[in-house]
N, C-alpha and C. Protein backbone atom coordinates (compact mmCIF):
# COMPACT_ATOMS: atom_id res chain seq x y z
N UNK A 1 5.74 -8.03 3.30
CA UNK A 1 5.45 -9.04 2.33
C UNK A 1 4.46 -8.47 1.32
N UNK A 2 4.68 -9.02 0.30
CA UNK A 2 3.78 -8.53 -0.85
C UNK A 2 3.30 -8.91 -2.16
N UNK A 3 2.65 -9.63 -2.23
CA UNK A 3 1.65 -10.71 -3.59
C UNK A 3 1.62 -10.06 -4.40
N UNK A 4 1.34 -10.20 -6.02
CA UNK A 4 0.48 -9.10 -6.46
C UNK A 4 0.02 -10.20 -8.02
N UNK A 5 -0.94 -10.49 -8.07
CA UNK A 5 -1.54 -11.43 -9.48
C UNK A 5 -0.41 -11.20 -10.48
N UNK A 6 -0.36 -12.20 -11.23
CA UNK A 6 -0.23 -12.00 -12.92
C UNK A 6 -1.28 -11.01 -13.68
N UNK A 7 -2.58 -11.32 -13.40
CA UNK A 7 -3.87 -11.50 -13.70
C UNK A 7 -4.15 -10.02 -13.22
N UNK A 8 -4.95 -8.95 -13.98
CA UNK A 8 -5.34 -8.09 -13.67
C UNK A 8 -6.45 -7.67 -14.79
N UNK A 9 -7.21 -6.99 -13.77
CA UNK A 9 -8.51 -6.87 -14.64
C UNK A 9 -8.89 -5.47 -14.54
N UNK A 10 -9.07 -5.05 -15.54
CA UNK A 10 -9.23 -3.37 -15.94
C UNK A 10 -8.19 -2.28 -14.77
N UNK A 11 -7.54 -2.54 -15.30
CA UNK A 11 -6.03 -2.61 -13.86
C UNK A 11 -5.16 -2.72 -12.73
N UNK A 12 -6.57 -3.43 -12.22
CA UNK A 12 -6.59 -3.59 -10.75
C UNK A 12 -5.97 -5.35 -11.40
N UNK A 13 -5.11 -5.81 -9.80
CA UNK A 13 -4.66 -7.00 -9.93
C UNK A 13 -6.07 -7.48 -9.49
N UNK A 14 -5.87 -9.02 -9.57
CA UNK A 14 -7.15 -10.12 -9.24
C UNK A 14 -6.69 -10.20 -7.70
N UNK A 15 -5.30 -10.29 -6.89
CA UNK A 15 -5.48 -10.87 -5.86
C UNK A 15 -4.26 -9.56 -5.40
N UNK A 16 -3.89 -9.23 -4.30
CA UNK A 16 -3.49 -8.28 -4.11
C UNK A 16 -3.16 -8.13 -2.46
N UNK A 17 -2.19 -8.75 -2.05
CA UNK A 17 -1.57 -9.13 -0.36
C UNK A 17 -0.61 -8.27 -0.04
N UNK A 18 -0.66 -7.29 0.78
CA UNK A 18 0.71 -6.43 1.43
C UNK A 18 0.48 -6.60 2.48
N UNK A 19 1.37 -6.51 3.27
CA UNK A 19 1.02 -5.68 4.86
C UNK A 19 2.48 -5.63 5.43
N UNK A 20 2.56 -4.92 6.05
CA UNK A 20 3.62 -3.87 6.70
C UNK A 20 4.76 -4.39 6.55
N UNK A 21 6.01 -3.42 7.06
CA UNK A 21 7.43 -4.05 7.74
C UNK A 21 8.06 -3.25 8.40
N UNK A 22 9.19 -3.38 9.13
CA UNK A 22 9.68 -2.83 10.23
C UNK A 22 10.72 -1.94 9.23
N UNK A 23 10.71 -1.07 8.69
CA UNK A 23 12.06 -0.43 8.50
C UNK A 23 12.66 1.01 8.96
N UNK A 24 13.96 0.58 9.52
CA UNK A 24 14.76 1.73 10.09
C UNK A 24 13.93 1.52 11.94
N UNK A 25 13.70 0.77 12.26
CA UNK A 25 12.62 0.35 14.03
C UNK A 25 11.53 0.80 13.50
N UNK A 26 11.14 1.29 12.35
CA UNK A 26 9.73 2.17 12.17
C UNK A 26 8.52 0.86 11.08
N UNK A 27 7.30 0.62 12.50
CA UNK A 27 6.12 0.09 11.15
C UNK A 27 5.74 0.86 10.31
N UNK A 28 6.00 0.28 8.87
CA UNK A 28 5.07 1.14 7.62
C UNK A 28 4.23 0.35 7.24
N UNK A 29 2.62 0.68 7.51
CA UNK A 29 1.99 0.11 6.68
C UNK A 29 1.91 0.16 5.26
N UNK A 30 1.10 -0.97 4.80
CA UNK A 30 0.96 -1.18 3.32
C UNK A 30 -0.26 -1.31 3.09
N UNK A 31 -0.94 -0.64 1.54
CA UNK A 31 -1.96 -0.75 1.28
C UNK A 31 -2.22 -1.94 0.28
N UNK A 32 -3.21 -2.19 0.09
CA UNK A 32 -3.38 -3.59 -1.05
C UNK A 32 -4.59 -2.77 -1.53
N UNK A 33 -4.55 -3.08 -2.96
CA UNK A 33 -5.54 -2.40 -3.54
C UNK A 33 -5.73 -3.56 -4.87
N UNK A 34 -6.76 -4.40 -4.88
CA UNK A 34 -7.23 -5.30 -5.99
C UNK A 34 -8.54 -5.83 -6.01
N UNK A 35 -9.20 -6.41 -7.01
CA UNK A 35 -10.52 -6.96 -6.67
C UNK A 35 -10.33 -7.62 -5.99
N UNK A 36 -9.55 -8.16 -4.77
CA UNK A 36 -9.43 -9.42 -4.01
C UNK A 36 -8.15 -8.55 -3.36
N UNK A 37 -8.32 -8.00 -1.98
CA UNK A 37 -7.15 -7.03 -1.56
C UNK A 37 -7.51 -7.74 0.04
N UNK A 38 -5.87 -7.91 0.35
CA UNK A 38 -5.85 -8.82 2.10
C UNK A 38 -4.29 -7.75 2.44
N UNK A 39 -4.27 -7.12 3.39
CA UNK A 39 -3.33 -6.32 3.85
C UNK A 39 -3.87 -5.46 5.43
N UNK A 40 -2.66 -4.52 5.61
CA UNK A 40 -3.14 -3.80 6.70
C UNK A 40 -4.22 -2.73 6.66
N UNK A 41 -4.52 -2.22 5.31
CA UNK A 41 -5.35 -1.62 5.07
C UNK A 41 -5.56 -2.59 3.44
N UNK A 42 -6.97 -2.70 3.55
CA UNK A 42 -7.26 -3.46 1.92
C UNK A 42 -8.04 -2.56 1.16
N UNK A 43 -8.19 -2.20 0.38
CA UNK A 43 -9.08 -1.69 -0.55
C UNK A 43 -9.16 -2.22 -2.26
N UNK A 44 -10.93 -3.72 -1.62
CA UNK A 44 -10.64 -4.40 -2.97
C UNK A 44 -12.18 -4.33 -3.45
N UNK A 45 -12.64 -4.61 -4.74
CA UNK A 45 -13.42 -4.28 -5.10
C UNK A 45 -14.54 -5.64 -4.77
N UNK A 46 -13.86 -6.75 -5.27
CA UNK A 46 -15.09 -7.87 -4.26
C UNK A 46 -15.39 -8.02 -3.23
N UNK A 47 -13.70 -8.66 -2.17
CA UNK A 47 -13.16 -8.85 -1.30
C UNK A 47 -12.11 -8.06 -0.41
N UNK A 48 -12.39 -7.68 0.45
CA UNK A 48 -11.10 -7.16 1.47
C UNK A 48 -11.27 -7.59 3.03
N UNK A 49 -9.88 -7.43 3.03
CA UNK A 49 -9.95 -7.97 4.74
C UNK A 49 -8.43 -7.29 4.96
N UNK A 50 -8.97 -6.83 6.05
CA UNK A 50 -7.76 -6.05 7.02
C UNK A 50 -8.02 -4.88 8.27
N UNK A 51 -7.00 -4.70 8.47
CA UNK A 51 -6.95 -3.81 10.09
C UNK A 51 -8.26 -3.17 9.17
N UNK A 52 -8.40 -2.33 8.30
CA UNK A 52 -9.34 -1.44 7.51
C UNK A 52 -9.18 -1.64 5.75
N UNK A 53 -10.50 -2.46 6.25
CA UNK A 53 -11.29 -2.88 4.85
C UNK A 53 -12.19 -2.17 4.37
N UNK A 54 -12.21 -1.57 2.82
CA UNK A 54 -13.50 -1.35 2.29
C UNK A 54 -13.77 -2.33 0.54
N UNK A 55 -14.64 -2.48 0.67
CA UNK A 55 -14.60 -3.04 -0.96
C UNK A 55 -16.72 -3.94 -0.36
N UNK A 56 -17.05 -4.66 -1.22
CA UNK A 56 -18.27 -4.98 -1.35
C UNK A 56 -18.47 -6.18 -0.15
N UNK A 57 -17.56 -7.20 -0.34
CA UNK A 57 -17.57 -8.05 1.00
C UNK A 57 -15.87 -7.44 2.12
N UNK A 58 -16.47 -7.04 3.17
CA UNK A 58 -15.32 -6.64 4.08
C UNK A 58 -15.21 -7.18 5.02
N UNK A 59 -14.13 -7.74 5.84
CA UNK A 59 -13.68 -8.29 6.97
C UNK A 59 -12.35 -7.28 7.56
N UNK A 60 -12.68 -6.80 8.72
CA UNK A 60 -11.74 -6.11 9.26
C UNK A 60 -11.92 -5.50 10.63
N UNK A 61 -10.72 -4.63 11.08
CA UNK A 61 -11.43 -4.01 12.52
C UNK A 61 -12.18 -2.72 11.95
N UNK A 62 -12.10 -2.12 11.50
CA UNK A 62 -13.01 -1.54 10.82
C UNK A 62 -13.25 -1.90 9.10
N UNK A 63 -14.60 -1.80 8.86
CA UNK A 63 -15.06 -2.45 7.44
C UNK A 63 -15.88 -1.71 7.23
N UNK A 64 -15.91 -1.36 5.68
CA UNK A 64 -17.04 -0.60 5.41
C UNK A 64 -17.56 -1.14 3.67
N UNK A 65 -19.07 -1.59 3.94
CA UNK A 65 -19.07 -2.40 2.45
C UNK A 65 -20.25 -2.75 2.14
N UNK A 66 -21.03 -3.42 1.43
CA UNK A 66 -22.15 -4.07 0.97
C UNK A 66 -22.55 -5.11 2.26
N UNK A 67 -21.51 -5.91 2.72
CA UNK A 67 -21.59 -7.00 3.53
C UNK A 67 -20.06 -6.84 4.36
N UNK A 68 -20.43 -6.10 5.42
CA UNK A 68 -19.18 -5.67 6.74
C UNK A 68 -19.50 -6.76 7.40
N UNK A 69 -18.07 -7.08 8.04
CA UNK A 69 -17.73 -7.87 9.12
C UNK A 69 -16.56 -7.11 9.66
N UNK A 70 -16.91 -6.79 11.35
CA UNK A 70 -15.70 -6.37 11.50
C UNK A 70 -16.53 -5.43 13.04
N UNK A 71 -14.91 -5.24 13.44
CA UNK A 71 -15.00 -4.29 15.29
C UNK A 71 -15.82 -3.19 15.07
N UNK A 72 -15.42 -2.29 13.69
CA UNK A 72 -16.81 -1.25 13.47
C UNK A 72 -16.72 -1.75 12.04
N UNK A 73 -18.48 -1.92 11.94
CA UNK A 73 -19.07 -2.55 11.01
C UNK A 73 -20.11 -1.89 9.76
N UNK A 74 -19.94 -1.08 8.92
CA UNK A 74 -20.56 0.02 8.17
C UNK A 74 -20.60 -0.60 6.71
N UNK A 75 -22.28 -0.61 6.46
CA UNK A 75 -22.61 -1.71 5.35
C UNK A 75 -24.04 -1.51 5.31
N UNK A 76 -24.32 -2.12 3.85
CA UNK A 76 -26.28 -2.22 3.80
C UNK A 76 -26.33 -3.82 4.92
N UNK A 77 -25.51 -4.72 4.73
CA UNK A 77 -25.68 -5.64 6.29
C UNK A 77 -24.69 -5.75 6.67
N UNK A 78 -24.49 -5.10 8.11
CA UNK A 78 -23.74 -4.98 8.98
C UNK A 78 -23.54 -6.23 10.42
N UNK A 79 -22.42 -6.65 10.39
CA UNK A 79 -22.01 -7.52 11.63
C UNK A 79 -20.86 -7.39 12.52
N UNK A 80 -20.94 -6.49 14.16
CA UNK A 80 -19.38 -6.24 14.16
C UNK A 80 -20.35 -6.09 15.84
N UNK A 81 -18.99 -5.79 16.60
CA UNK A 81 -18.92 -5.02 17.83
C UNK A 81 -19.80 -4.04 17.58
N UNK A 82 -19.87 -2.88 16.33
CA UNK A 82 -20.53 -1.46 16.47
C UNK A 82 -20.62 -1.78 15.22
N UNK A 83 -22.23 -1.82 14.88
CA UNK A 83 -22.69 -1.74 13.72
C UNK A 83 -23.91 -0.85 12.83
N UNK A 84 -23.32 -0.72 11.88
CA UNK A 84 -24.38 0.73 11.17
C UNK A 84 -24.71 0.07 9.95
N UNK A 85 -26.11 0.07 9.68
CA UNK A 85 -26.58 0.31 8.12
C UNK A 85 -27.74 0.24 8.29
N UNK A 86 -28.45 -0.80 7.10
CA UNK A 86 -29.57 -1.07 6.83
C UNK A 86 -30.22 -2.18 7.82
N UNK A 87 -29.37 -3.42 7.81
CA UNK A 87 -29.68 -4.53 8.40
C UNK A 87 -28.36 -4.98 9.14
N UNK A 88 -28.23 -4.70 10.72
CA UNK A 88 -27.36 -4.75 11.59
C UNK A 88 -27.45 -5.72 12.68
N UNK A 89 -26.44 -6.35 13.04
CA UNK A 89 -26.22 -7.27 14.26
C UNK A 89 -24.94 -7.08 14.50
N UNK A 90 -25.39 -6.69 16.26
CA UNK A 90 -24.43 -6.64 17.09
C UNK A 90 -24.26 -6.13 18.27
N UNK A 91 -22.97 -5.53 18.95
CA UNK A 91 -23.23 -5.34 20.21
C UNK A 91 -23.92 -3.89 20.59
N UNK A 92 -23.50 -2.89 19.41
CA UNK A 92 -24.55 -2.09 19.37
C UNK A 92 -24.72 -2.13 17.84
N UNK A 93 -26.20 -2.55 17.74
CA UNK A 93 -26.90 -1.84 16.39
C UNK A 93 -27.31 -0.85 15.94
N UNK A 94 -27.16 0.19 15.20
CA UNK A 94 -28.06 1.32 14.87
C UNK A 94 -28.22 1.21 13.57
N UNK A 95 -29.56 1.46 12.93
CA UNK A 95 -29.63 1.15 11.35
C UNK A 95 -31.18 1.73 11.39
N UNK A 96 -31.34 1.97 9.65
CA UNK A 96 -32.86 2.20 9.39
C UNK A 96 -33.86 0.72 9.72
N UNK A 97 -33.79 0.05 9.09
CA UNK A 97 -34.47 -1.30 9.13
C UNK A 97 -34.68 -1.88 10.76
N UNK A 98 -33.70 -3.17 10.25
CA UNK A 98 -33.74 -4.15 11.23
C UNK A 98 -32.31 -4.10 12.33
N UNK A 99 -32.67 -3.45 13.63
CA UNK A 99 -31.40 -3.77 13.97
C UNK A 99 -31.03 -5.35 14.99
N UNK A 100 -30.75 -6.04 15.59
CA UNK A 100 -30.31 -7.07 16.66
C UNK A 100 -29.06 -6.64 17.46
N UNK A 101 -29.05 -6.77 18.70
CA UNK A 101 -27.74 -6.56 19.63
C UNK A 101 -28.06 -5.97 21.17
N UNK A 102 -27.25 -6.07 21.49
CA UNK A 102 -27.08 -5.52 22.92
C UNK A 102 -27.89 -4.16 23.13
N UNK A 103 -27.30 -3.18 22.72
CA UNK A 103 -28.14 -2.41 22.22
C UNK A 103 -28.61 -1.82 20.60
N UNK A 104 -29.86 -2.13 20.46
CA UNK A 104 -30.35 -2.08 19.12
C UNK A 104 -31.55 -0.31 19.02
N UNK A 105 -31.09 -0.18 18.06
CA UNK A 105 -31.47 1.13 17.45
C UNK A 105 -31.83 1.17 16.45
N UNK A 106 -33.32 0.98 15.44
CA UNK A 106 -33.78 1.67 14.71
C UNK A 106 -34.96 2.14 14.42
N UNK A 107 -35.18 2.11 12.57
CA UNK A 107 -36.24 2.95 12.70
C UNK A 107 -37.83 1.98 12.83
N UNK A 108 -37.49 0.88 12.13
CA UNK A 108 -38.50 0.08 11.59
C UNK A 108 -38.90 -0.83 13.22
N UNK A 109 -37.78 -1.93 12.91
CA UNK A 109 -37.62 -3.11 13.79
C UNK A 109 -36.44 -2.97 14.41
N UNK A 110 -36.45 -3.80 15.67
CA UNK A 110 -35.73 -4.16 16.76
C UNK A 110 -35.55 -4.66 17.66
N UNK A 111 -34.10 -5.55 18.25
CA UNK A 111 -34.21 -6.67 18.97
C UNK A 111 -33.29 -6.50 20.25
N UNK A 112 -32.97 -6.14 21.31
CA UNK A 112 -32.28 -6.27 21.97
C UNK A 112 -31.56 -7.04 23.62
């Protein structure tokens, strides 16, 4: 399946939805690439969410962004299963700042 805006802004679409399909018995993933990208892999410049997200706000199993959410979580604030940055929560934290979690790791502060 696959969305793609009218609307595009400095050439990227505004909203931008793929994700996979079965062809020939074989999964192919799909990438989405827009300021607003939702697929198996997203890469959007506000928003993304997917198996692997990067863009400024991310949701995914892996995310990597300004503001991660996700199974591994890589961001200035990080929230996931395994999380890295600045300001982290989770089941393991490691970060410069502030970390929170199960196990927490950094340099400043820490909560575990």
């Amino acid at each position: 399946m696959e969305y793609r805006s009218n609307l595009s802004v400095l050439g990227l679409p505004l909203i931008h939805v793929a994700t996979g399909a079965i062809a020939g018995g074989i999964y192919r993933r799909r990438v989405a690439m827009g300021w607003i990208a939702v697929g198996d892999a997203a890469l959007g410049i506000f928003f993304s969410c997917g198996g692997v997200a990067l863009g400024s706000i991310s949701v995914g199993g892996a995310s990597l962004g300004v503001l991660s959410l996700g199974g591994l979580a890589l961001g200035a604030a990080a929230v996931g299963g395994l999380a890295v940055g600045v300001l982290a929560l989770g089941g393991a934290a490691c970060v410069w700042y502030t970390a929170i979690g199960g196990l927490a790791v950094a340099h400043d502060y820490e909560a575990g």
